[in-house]
C-alpha atoms as a PDB file:
ATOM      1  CA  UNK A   1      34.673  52.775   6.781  1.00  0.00           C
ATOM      2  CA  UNK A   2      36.612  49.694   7.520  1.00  0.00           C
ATOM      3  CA  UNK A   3      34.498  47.750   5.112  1.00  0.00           C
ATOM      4  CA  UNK A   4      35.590  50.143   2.425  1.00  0.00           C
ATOM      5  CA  UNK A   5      38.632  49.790   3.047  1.00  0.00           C
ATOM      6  CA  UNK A   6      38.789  46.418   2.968  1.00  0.00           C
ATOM      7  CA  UNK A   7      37.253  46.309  -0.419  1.00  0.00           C
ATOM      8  CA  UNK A   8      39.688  48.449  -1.928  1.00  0.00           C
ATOM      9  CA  UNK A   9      42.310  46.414  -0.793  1.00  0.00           C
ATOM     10  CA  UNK A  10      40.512  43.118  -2.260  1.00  0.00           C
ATOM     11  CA  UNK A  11      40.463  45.303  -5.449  1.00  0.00           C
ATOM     12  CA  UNK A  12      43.638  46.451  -5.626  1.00  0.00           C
ATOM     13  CA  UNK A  13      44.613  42.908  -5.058  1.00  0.00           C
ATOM     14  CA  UNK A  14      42.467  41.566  -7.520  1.00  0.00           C
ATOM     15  CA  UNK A  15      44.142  43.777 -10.550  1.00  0.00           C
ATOM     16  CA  UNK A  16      47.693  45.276  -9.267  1.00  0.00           C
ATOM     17  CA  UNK A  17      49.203  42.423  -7.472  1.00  0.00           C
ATOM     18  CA  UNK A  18      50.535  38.999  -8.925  1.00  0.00           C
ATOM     19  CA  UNK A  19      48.742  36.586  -7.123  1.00  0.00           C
ATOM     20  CA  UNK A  20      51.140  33.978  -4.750  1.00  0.00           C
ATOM     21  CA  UNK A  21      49.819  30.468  -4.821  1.00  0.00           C
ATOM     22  CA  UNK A  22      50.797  26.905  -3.241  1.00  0.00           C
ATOM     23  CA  UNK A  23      51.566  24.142  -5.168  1.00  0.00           C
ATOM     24  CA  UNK A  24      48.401  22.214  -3.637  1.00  0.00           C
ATOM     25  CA  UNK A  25      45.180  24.313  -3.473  1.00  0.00           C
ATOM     26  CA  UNK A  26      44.017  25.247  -0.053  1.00  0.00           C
ATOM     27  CA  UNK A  27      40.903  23.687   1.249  1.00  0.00           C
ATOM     28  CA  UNK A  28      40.209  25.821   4.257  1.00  0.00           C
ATOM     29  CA  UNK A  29      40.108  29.296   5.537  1.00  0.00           C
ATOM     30  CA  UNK A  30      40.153  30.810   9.226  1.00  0.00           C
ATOM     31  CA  UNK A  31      38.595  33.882   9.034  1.00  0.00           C
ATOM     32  CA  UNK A  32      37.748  36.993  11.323  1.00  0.00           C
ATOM     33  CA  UNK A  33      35.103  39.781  10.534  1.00  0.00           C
ATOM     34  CA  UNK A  34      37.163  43.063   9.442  1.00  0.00           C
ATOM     35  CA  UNK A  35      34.071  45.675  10.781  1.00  0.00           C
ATOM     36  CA  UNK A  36      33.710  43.766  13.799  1.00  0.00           C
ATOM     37  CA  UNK A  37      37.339  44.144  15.174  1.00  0.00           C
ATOM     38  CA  UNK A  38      35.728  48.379  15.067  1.00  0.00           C
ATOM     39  CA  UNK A  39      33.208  47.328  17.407  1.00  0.00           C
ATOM     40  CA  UNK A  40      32.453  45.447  20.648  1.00  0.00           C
ATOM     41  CA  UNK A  41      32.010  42.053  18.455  1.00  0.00           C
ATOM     42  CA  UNK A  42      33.801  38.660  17.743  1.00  0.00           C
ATOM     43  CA  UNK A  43      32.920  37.314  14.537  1.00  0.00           C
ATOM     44  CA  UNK A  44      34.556  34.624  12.535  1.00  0.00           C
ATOM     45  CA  UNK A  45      34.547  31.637  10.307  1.00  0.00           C
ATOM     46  CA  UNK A  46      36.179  28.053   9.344  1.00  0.00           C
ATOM     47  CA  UNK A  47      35.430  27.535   5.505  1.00  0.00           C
ATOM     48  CA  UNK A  48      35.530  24.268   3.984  1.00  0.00           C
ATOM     49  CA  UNK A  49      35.800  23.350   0.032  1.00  0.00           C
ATOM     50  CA  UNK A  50      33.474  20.459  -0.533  1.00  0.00           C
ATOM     51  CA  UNK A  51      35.963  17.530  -1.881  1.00  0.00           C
ATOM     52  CA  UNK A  52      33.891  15.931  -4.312  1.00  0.00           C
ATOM     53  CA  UNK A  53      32.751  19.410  -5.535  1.00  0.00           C
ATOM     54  CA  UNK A  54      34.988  22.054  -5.500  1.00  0.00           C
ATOM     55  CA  UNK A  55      33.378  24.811  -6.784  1.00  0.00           C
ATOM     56  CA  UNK A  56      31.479  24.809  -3.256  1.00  0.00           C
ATOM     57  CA  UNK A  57      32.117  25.769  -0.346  1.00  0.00           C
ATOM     58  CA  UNK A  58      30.245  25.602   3.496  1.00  0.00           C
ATOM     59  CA  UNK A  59      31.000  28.498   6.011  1.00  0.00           C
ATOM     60  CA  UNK A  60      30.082  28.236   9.701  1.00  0.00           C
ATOM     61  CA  UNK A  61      30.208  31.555  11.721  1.00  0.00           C
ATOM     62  CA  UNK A  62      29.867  32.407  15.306  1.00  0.00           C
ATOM     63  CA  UNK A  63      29.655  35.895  16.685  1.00  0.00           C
ATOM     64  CA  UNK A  64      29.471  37.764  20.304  1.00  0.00           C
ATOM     65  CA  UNK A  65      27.895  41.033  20.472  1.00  0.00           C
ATOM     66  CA  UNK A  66      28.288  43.596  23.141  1.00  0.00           C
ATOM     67  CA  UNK A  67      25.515  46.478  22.812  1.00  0.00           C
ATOM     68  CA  UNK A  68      23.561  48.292  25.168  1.00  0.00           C
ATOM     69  CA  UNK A  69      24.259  52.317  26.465  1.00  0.00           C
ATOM     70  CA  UNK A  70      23.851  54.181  29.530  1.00  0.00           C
ATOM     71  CA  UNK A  71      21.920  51.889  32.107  1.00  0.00           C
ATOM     72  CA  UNK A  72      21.438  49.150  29.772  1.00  0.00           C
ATOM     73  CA  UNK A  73      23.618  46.297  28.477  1.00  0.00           C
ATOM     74  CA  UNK A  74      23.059  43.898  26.044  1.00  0.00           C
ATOM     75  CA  UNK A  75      24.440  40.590  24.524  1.00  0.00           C
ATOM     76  CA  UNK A  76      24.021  38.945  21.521  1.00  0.00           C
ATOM     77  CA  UNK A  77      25.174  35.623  20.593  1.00  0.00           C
ATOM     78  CA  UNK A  78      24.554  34.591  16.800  1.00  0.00           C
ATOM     79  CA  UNK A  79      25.379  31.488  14.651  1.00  0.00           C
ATOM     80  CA  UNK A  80      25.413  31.771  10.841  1.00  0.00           C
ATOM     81  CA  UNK A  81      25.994  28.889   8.097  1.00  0.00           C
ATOM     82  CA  UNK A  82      26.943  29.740   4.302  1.00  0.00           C
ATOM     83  CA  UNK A  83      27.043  27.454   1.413  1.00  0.00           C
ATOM     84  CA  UNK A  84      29.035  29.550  -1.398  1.00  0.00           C
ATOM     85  CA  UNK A  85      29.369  28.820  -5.270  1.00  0.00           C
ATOM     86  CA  UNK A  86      32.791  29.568  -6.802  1.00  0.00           C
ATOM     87  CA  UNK A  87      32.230  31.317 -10.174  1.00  0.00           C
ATOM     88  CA  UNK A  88      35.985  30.926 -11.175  1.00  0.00           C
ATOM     89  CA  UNK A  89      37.647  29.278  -8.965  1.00  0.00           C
ATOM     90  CA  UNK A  90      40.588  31.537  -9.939  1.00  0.00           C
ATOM     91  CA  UNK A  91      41.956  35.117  -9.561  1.00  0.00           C
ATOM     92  CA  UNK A  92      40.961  37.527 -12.063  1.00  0.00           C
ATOM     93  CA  UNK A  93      44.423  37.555 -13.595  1.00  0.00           C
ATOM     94  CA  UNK A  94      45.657  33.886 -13.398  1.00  0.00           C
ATOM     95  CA  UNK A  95      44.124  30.558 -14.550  1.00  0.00           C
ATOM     96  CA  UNK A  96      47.034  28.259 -14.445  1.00  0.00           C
ATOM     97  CA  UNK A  97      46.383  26.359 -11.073  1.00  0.00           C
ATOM     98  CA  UNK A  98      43.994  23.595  -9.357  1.00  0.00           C
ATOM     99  CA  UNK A  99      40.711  25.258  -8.307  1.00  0.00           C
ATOM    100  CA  UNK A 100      40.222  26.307  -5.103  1.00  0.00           C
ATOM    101  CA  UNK A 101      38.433  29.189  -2.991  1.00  0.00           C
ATOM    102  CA  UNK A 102      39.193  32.141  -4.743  1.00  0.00           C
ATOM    103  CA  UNK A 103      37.680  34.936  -7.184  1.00  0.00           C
ATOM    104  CA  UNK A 104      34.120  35.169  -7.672  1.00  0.00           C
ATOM    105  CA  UNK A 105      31.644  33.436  -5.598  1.00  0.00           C
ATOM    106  CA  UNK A 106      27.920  33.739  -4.961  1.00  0.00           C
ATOM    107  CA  UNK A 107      26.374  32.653  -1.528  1.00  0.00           C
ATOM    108  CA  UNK A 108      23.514  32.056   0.439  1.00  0.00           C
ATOM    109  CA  UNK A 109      23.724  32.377   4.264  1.00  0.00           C
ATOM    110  CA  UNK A 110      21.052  31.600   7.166  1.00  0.00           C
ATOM    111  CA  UNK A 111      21.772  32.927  10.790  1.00  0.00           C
ATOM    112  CA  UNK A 112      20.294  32.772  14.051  1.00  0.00           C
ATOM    113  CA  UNK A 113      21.378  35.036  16.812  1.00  0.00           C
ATOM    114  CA  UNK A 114      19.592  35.863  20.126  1.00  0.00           C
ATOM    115  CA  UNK A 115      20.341  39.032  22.302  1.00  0.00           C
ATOM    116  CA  UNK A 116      18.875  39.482  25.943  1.00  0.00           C
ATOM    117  CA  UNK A 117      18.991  43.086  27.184  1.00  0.00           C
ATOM    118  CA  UNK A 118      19.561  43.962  31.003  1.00  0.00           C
ATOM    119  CA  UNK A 119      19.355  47.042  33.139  1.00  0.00           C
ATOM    120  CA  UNK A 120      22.650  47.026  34.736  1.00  0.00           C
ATOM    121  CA  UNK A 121      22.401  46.276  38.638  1.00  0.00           C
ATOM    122  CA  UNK A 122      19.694  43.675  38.059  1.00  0.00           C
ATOM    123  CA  UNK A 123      20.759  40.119  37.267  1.00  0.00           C
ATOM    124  CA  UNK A 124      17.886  38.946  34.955  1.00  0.00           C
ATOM    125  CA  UNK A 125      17.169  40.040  31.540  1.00  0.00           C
ATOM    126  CA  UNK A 126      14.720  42.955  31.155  1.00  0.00           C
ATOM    127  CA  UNK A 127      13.796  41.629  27.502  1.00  0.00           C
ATOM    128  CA  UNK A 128      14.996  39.304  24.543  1.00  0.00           C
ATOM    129  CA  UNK A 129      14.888  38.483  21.136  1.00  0.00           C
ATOM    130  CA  UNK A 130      15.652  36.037  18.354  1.00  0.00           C
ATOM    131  CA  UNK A 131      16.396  36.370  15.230  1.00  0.00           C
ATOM    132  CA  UNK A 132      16.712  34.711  12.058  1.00  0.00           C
ATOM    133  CA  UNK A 133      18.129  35.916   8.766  1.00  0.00           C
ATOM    134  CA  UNK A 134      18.973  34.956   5.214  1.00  0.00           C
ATOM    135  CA  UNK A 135      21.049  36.466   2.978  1.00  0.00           C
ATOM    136  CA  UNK A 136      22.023  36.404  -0.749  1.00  0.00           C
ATOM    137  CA  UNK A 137      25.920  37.306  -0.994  1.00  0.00           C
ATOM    138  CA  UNK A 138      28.338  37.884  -3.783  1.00  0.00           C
ATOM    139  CA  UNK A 139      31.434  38.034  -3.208  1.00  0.00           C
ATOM    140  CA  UNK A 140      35.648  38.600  -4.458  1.00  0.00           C
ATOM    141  CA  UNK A 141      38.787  36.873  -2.280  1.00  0.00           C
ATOM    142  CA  UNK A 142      42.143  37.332  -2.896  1.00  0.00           C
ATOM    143  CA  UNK A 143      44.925  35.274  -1.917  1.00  0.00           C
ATOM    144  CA  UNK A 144      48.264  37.341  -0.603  1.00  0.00           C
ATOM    145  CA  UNK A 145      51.421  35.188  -0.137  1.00  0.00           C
ATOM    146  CA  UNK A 146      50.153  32.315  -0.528  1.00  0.00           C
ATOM    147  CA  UNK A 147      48.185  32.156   2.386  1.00  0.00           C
ATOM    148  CA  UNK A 148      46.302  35.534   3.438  1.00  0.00           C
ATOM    149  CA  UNK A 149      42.994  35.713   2.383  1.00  0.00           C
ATOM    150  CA  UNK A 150      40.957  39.104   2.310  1.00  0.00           C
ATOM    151  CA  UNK A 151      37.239  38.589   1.354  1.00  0.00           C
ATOM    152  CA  UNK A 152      34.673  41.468   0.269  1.00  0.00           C
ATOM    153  CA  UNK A 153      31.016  40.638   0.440  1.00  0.00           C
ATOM    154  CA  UNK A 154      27.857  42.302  -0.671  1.00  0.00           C
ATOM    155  CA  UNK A 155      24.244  41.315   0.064  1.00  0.00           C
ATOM    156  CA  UNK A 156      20.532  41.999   0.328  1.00  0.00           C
ATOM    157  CA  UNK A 157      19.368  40.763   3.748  1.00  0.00           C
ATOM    158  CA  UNK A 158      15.627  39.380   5.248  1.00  0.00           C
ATOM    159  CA  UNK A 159      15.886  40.000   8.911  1.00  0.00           C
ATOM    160  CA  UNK A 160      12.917  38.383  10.948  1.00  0.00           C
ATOM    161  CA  UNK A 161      12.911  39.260  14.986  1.00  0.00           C
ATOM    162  CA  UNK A 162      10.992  37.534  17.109  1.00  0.00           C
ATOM    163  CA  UNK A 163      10.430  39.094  20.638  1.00  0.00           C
ATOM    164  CA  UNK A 164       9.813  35.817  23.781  1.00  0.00           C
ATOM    165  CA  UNK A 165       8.875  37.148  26.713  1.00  0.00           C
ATOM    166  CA  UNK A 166       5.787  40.048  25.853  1.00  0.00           C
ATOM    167  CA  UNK A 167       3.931  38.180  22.628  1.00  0.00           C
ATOM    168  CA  UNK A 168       4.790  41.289  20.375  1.00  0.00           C
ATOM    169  CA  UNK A 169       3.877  40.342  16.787  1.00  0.00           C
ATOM    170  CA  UNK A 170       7.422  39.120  14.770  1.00  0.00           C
ATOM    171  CA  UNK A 171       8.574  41.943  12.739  1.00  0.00           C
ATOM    172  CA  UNK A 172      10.899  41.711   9.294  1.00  0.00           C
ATOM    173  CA  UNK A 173      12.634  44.143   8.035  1.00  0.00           C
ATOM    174  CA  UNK A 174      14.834  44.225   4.469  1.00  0.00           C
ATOM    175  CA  UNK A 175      18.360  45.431   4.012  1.00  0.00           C
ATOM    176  CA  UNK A 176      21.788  45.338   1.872  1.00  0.00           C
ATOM    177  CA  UNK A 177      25.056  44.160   3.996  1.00  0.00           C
ATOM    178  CA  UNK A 178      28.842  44.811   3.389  1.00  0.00           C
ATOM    179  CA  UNK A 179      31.467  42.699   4.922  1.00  0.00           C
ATOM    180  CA  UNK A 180      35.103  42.029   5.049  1.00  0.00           C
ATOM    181  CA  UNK A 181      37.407  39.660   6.390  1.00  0.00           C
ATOM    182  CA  UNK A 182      40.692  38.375   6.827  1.00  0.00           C
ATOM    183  CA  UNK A 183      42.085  35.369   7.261  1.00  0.00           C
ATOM    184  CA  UNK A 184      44.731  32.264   6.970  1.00  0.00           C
ATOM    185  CA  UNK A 185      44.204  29.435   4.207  1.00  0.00           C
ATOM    186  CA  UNK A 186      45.603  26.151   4.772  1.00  0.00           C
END
């Protein structure tokens, strides 16, 4: 739900607002994960443009994941690294100004996370896993008064879990993803 809300608001933004920019293009972006502020999970980013490219961008994105129901509890920490591509560089509506991390992008992201599992009263972990994913993204962000960024991203996702402890066989599994987020540019 939050996701789709977020999007309409990066579309809405996209066509029905003027967009506010600074006189010198921002270079980076604090972000935080929109559907994760629903749940029990901290997710964000620091983006960087690449200076002698700037039609690129890196991403680096921790997470903390609280899961688990009834006697069980489980954690997840994860740790996820996107290059992006910058297809205009530019709002949909405007063109006038230095390029910088807005509009249209395409992106690839790897991520490694690892959650143990515990059955609460006992101090060690009852199981764990790792996994690794990569993801193809496409994306839209619009900048708000001159500084708020909202993203909206779309993906299709190859999720590989591999289990330590009992020598199960890894498993991968395929999938679309939807994300939002919010953030500062400076």
């Amino acid at each position: 739900m939050s996701s789709r809300l977020a999007l309409a608001a990066v579309v809405a933004g996209a066509f029905g607002c003027r967009a506010h920019l600074p006189a010198q293009p921002s270079k980076n972006a604090v972000s935080i994960s929109l559907p994760a502020a629903a749940t029990r999970t901290i997710a964000g980013s620091y983006e960087r443009q690449l200076d002698f490219q700037p039609r690129f961008s890196v991403a680096a994105s921790p997470g903390l994941r609280f899961g688990g129901a009834g006697d069980y509890s489980a954690r997840t920490l994860a740790l996820g690294v996107e290059g992006r591509y910058w297809i205009t560089g530019a709002p949909l509506i405007r063109r006038d100004y230095a390029r910088q991390m807005t509009g249209i992008f395409a992106g690839f992201r790897i991520a490694l996370a690892h959650t143990s599992t515990k059955m609460d009263g006992r101090s060690e972990a009852i199981g764990s896993t790792v996994e690794l994913s990569e993801t193809a993204t496409v994306g839209y962000r619009v900048i708000l008064f001159r500084r708020v960024e909202l993203t909206a991203t779309q993906g299709l996702q190859a999720r590989h879990q591999f289990e330590r402890r009992a020598n199960l066989p890894a498993w991968t599994q395929f999938g679309f993803t939807f994300g939002a987020t919010a953030g500062w540019m400076f």
